[in-house]
PDB file of N, CA and C in Angstrom:
ATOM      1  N   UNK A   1     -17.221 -31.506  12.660  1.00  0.00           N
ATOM      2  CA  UNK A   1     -16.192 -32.098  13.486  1.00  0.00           C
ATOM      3  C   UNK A   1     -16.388 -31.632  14.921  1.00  0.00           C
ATOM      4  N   UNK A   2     -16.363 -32.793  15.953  1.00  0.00           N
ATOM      5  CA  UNK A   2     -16.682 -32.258  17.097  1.00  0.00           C
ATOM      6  C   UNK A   2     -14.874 -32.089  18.076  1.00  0.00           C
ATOM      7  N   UNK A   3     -14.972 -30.856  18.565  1.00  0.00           N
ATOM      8  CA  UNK A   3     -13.701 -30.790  19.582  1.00  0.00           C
ATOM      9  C   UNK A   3     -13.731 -31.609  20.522  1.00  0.00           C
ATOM     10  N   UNK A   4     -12.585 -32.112  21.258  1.00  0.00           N
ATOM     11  CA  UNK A   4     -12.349 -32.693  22.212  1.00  0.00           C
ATOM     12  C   UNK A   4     -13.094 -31.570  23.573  1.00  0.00           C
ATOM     13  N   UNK A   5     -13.380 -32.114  24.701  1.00  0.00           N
ATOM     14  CA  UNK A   5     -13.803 -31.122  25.980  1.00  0.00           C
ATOM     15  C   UNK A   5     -12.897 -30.692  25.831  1.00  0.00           C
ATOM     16  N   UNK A   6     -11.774 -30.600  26.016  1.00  0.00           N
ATOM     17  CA  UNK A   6     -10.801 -29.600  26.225  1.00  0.00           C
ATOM     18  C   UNK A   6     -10.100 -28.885  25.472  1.00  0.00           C
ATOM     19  N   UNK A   7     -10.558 -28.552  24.146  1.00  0.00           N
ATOM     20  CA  UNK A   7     -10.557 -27.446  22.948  1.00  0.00           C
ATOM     21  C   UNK A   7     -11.714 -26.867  22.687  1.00  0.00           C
ATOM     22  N   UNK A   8     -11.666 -25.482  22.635  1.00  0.00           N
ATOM     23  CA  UNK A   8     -13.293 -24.852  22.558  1.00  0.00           C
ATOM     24  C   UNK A   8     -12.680 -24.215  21.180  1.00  0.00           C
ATOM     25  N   UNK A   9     -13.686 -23.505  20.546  1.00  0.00           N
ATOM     26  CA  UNK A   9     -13.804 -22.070  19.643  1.00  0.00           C
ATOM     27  C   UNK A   9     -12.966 -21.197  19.812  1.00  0.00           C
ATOM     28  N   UNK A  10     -12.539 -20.742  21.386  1.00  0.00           N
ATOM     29  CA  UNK A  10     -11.907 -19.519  21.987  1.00  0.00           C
ATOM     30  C   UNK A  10     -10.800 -19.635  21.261  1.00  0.00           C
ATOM     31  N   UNK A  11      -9.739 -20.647  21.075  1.00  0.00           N
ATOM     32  CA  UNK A  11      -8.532 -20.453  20.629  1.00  0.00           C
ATOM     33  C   UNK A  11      -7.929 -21.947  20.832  1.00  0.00           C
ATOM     34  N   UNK A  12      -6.467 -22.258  20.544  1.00  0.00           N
ATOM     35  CA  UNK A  12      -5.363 -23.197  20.329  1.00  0.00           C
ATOM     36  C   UNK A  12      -6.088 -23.789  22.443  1.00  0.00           C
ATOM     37  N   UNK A  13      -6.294 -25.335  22.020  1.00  0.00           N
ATOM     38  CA  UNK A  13      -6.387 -25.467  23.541  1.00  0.00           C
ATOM     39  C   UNK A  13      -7.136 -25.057  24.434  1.00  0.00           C
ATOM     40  N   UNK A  14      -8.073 -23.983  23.699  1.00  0.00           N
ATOM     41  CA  UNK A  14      -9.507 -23.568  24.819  1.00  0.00           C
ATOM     42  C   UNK A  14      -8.791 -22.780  25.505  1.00  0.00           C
ATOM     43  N   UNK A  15      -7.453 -21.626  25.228  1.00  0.00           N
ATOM     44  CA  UNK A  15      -7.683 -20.643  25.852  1.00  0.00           C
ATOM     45  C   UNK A  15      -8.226 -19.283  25.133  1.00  0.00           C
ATOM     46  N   UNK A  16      -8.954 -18.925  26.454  1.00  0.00           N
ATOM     47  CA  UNK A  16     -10.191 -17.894  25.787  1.00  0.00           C
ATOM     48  C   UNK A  16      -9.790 -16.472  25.939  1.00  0.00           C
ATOM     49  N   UNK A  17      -8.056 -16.387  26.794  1.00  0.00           N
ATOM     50  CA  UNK A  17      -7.071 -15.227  26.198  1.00  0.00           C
ATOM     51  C   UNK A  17      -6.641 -15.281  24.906  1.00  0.00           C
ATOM     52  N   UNK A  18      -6.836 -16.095  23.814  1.00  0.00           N
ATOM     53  CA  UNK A  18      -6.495 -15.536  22.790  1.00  0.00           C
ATOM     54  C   UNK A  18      -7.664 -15.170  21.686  1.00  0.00           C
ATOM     55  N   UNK A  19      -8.607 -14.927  22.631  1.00  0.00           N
ATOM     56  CA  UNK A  19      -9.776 -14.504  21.510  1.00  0.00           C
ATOM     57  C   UNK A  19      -9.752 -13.043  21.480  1.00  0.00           C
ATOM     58  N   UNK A  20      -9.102 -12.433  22.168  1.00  0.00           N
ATOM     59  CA  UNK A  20      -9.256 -10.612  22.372  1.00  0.00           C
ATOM     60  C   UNK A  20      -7.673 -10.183  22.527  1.00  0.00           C
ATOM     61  N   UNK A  21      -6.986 -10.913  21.805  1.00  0.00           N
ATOM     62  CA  UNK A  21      -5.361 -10.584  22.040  1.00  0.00           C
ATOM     63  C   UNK A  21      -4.845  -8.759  21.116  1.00  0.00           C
ATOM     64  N   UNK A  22      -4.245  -7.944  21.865  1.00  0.00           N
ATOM     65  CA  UNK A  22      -4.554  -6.401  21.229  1.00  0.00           C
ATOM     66  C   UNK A  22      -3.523  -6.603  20.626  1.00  0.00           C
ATOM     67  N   UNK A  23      -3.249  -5.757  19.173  1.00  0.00           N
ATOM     68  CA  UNK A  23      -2.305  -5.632  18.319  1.00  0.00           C
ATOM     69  C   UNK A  23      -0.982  -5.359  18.646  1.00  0.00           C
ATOM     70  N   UNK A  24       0.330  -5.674  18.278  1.00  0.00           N
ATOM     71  CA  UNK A  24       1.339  -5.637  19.402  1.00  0.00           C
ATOM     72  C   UNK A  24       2.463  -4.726  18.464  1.00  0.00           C
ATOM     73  N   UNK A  25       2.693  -3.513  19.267  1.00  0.00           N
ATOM     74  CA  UNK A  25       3.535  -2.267  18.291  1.00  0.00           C
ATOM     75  C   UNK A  25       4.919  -3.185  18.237  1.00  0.00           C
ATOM     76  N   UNK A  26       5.627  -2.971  16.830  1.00  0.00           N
ATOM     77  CA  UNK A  26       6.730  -3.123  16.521  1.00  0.00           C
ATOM     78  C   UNK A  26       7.380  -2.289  16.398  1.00  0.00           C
ATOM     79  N   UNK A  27       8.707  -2.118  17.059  1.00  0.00           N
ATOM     80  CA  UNK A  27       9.597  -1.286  16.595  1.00  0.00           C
ATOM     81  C   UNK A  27      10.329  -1.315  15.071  1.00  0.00           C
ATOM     82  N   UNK A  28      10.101  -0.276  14.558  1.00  0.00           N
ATOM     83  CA  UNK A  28      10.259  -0.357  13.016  1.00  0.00           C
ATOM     84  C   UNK A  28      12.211  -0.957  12.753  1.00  0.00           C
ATOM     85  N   UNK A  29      12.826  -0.408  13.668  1.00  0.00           N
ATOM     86  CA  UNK A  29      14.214  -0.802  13.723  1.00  0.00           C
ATOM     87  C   UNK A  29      14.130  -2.267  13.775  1.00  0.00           C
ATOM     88  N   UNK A  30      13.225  -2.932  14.146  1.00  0.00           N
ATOM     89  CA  UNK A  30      14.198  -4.373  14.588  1.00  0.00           C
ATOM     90  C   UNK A  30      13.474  -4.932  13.364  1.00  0.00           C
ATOM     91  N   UNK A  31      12.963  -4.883  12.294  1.00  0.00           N
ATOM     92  CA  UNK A  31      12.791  -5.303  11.022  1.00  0.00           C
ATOM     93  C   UNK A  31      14.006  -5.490  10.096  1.00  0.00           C
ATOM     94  N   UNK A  32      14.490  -6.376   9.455  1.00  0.00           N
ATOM     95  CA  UNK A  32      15.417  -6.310   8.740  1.00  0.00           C
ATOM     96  C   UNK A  32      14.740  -5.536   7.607  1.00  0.00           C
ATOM     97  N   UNK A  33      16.126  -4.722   6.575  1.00  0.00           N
ATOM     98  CA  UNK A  33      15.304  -3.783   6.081  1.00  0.00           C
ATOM     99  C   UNK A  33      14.509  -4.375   4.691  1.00  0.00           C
ATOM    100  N   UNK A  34      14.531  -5.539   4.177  1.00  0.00           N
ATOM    101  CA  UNK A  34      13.823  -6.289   3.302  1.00  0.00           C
ATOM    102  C   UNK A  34      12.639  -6.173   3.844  1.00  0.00           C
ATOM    103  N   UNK A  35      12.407  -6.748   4.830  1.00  0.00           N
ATOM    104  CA  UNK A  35      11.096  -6.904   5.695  1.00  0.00           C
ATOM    105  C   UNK A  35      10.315  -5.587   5.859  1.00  0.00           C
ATOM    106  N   UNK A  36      11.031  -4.859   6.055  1.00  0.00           N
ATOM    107  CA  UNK A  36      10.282  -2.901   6.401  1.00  0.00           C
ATOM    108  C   UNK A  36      10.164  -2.401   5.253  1.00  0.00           C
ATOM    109  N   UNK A  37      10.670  -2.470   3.998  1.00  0.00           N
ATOM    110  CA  UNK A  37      10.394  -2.143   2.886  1.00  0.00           C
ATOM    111  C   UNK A  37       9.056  -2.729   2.606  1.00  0.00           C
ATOM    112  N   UNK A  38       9.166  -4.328   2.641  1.00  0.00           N
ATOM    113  CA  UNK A  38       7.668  -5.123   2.290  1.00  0.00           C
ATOM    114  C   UNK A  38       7.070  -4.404   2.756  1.00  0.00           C
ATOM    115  N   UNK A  39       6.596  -4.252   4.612  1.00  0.00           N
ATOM    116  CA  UNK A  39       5.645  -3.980   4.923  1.00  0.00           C
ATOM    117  C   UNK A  39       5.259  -2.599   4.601  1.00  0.00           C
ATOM    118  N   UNK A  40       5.834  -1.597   4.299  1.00  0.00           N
ATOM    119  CA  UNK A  40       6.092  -0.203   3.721  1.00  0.00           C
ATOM    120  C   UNK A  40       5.118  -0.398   2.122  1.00  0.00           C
ATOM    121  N   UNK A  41       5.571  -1.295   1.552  1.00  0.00           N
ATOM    122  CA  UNK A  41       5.510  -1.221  -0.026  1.00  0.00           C
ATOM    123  C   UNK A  41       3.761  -1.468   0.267  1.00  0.00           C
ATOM    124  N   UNK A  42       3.626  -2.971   0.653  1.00  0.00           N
ATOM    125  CA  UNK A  42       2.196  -3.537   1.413  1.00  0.00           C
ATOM    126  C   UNK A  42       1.482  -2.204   1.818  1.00  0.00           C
ATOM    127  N   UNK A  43       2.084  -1.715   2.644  1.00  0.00           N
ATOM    128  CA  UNK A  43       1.001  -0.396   3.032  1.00  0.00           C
ATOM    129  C   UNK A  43       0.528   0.569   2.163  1.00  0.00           C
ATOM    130  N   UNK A  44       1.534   0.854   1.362  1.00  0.00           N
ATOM    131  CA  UNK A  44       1.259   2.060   0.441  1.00  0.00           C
ATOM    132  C   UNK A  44       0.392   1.508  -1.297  1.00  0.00           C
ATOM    133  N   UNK A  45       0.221  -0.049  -1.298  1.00  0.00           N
ATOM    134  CA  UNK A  45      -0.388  -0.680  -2.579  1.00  0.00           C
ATOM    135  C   UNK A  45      -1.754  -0.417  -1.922  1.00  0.00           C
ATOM    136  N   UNK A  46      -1.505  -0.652  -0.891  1.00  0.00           N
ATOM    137  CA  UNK A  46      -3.020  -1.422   0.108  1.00  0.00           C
ATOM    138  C   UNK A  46      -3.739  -0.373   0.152  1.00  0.00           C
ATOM    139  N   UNK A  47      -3.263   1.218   0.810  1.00  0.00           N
ATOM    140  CA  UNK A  47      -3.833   2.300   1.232  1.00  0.00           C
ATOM    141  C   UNK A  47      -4.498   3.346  -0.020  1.00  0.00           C
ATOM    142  N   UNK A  48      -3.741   3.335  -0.731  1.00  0.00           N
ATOM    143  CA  UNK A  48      -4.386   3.922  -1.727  1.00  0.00           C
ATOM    144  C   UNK A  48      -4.655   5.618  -1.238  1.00  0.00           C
ATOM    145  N   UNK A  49      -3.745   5.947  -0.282  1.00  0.00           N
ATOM    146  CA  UNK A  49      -3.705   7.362   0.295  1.00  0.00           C
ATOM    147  C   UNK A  49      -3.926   8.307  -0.740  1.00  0.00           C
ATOM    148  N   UNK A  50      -4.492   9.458  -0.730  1.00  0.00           N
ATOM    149  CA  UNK A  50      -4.641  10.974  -1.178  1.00  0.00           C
ATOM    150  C   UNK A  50      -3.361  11.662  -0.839  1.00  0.00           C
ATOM    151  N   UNK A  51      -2.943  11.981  -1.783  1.00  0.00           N
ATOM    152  CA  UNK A  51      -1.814  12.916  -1.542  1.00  0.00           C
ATOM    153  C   UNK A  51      -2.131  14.149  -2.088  1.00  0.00           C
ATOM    154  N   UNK A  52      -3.208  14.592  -2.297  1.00  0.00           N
ATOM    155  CA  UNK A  52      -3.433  16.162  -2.655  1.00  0.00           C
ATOM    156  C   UNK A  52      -3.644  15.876  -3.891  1.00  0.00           C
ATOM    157  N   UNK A  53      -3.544  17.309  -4.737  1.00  0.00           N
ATOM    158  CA  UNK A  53      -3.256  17.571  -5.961  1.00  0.00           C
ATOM    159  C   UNK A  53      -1.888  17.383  -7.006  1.00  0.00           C
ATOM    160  N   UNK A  54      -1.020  16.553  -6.229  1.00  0.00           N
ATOM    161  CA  UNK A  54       0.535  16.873  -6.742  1.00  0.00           C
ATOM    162  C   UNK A  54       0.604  14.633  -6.433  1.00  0.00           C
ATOM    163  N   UNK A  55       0.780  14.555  -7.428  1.00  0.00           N
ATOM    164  CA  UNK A  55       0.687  12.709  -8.328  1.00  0.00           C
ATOM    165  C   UNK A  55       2.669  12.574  -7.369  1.00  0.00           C
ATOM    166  N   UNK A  56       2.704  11.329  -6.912  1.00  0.00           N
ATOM    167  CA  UNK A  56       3.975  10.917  -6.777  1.00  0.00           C
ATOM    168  C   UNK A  56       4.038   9.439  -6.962  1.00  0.00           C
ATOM    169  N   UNK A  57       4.934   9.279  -6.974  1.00  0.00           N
ATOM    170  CA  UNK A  57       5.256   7.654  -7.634  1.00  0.00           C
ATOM    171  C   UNK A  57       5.468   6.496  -6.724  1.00  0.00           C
ATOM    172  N   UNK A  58       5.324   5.320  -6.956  1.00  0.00           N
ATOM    173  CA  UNK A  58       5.471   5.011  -5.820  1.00  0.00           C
ATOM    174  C   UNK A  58       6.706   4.439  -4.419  1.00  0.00           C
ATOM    175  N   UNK A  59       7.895   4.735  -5.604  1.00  0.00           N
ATOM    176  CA  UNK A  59       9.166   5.043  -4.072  1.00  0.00           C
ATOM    177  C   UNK A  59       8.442   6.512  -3.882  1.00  0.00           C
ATOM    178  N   UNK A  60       8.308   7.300  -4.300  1.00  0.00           N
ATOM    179  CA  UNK A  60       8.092   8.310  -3.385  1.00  0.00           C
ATOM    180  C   UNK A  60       7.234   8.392  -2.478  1.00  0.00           C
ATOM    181  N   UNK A  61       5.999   7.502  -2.793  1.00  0.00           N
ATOM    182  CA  UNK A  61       5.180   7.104  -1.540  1.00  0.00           C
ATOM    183  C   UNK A  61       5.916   6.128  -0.564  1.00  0.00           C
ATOM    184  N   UNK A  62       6.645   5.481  -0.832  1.00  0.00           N
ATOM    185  CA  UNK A  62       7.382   4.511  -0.030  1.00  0.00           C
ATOM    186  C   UNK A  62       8.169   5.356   0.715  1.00  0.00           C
ATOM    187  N   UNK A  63       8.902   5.993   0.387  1.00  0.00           N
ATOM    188  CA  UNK A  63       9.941   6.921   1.044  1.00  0.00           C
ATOM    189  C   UNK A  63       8.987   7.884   2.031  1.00  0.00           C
ATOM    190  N   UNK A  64       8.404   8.502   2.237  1.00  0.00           N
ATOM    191  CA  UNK A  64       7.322   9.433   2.492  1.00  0.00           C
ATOM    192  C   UNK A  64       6.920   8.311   3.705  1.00  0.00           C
ATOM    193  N   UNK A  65       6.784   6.976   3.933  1.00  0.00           N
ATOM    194  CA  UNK A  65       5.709   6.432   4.604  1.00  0.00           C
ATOM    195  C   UNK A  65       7.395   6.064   5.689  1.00  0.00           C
ATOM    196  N   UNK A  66       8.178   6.053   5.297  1.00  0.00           N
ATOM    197  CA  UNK A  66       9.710   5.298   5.890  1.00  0.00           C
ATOM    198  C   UNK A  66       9.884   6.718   6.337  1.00  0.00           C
ATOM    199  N   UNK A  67       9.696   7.928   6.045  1.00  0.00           N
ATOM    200  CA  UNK A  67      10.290   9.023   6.885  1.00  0.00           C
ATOM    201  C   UNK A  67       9.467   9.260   7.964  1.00  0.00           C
ATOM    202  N   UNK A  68       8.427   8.894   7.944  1.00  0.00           N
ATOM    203  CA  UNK A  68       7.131   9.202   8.689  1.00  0.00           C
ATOM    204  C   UNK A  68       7.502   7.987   9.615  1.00  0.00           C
ATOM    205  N   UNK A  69       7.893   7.075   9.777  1.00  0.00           N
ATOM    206  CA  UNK A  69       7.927   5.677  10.984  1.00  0.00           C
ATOM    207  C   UNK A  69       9.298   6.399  11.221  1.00  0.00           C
ATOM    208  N   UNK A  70      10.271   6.963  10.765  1.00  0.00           N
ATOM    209  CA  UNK A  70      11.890   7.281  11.325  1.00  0.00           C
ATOM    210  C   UNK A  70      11.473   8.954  12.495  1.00  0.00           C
ATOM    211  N   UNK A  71      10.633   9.460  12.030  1.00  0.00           N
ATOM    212  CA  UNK A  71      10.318  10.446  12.285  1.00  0.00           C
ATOM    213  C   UNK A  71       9.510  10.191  13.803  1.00  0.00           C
ATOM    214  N   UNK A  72       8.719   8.832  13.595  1.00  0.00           N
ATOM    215  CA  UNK A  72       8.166   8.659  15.096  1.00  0.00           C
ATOM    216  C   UNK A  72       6.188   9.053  14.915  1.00  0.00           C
ATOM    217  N   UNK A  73       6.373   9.396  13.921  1.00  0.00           N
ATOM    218  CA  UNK A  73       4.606   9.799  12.981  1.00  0.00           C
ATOM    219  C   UNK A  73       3.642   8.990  13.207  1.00  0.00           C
ATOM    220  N   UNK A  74       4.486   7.571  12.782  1.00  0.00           N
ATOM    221  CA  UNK A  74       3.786   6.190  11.946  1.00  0.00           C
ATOM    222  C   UNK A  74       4.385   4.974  13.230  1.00  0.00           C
ATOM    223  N   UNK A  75       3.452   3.910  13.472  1.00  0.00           N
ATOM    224  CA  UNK A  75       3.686   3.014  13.341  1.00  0.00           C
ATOM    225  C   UNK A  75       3.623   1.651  13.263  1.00  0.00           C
ATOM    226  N   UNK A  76       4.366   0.872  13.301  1.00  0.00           N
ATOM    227  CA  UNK A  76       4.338  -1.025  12.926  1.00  0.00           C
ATOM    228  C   UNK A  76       3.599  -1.443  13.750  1.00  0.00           C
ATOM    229  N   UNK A  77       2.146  -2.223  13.416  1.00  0.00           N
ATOM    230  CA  UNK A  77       1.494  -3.275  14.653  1.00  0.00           C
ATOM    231  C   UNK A  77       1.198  -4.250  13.878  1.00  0.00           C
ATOM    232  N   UNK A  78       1.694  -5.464  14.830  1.00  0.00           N
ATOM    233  CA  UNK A  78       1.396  -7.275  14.137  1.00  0.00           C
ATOM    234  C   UNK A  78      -0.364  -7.233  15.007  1.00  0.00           C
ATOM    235  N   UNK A  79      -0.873  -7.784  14.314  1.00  0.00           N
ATOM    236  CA  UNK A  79      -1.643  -8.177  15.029  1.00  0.00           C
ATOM    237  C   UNK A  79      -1.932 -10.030  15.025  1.00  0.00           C
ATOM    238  N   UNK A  80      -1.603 -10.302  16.094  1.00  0.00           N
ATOM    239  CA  UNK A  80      -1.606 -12.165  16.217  1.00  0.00           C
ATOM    240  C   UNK A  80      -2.655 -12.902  16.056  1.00  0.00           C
ATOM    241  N   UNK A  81      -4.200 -12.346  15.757  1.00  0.00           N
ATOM    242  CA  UNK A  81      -5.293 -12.899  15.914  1.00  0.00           C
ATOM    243  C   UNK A  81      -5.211 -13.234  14.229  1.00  0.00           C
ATOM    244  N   UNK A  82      -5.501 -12.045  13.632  1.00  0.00           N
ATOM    245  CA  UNK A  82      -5.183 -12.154  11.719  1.00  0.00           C
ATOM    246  C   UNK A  82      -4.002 -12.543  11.245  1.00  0.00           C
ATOM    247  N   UNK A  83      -2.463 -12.333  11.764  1.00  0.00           N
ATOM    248  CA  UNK A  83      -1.353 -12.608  11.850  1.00  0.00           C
ATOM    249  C   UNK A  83      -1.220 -11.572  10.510  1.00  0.00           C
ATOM    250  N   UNK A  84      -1.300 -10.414  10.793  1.00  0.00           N
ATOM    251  CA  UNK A  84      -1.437  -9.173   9.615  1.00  0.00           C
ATOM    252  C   UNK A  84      -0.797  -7.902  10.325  1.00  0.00           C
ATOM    253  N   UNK A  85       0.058  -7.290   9.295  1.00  0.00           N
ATOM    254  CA  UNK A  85       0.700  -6.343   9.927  1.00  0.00           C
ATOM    255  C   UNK A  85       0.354  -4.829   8.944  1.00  0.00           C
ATOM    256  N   UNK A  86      -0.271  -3.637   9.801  1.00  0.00           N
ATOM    257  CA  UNK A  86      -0.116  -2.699   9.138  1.00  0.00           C
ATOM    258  C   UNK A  86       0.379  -1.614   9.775  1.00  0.00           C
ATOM    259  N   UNK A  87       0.818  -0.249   9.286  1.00  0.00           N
ATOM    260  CA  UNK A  87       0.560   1.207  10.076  1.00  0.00           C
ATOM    261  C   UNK A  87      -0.528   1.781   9.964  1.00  0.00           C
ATOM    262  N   UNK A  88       0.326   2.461  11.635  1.00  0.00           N
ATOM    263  CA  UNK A  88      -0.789   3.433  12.013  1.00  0.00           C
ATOM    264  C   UNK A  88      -0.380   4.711  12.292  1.00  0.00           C
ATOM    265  N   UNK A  89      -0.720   5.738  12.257  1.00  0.00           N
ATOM    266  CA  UNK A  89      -0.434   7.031  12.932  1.00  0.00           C
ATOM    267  C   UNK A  89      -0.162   7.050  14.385  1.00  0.00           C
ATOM    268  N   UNK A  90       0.615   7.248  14.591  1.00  0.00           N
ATOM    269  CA  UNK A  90       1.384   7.470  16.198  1.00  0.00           C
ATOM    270  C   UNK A  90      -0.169   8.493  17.080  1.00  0.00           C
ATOM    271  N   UNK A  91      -0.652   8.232  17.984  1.00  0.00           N
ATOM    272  CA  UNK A  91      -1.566   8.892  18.497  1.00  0.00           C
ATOM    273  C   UNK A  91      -1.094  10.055  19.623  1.00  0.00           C
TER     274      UNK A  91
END
């Protein structure tokens, strides 16, 4: 299929700002808390983290990952290119 001249590869409309668009931090508060749980639950299926020698379940990994974003540790980035949201460690 060929684009019109005035749609390229780069993105929606041939703009070639949305080919390098940077991940955009969310504040974990403005999630309704259905939504912060998902992305919480999502993180902790997905990550498959090491927690040492001592087995926990997984609200307790859930809880553990929600004290860590309340705490300021962790946090929420959308990223708009994948339209995928994960955490990160606060740097």
């Amino acid at each position: 299929m060929d684009l019109p001249e005035d749609e390229t590869a780069a993105g929606p409309a041939g703009d070639p700002e949305l080919d390098c668009v940077e991940p955009v931090e969310v504040p974990w508060e403005v999630l309704s808390p259905d939504a912060l749980r998902g992305v919480v639950e999502n993180f902790v299926l997905r990550e498959g983290t090491d927690y040492g020698d001592r087995e926990f379940s997984h609200e307790q990994k859930v809880l553990q990952v929600l004290e860590s974003l309340r705490r300021g540790e962790s946090r929420v980035l959308f990223d708009p290119e994948t339209s995928t949201v994960t955490l990160l460690p606060r740097e």
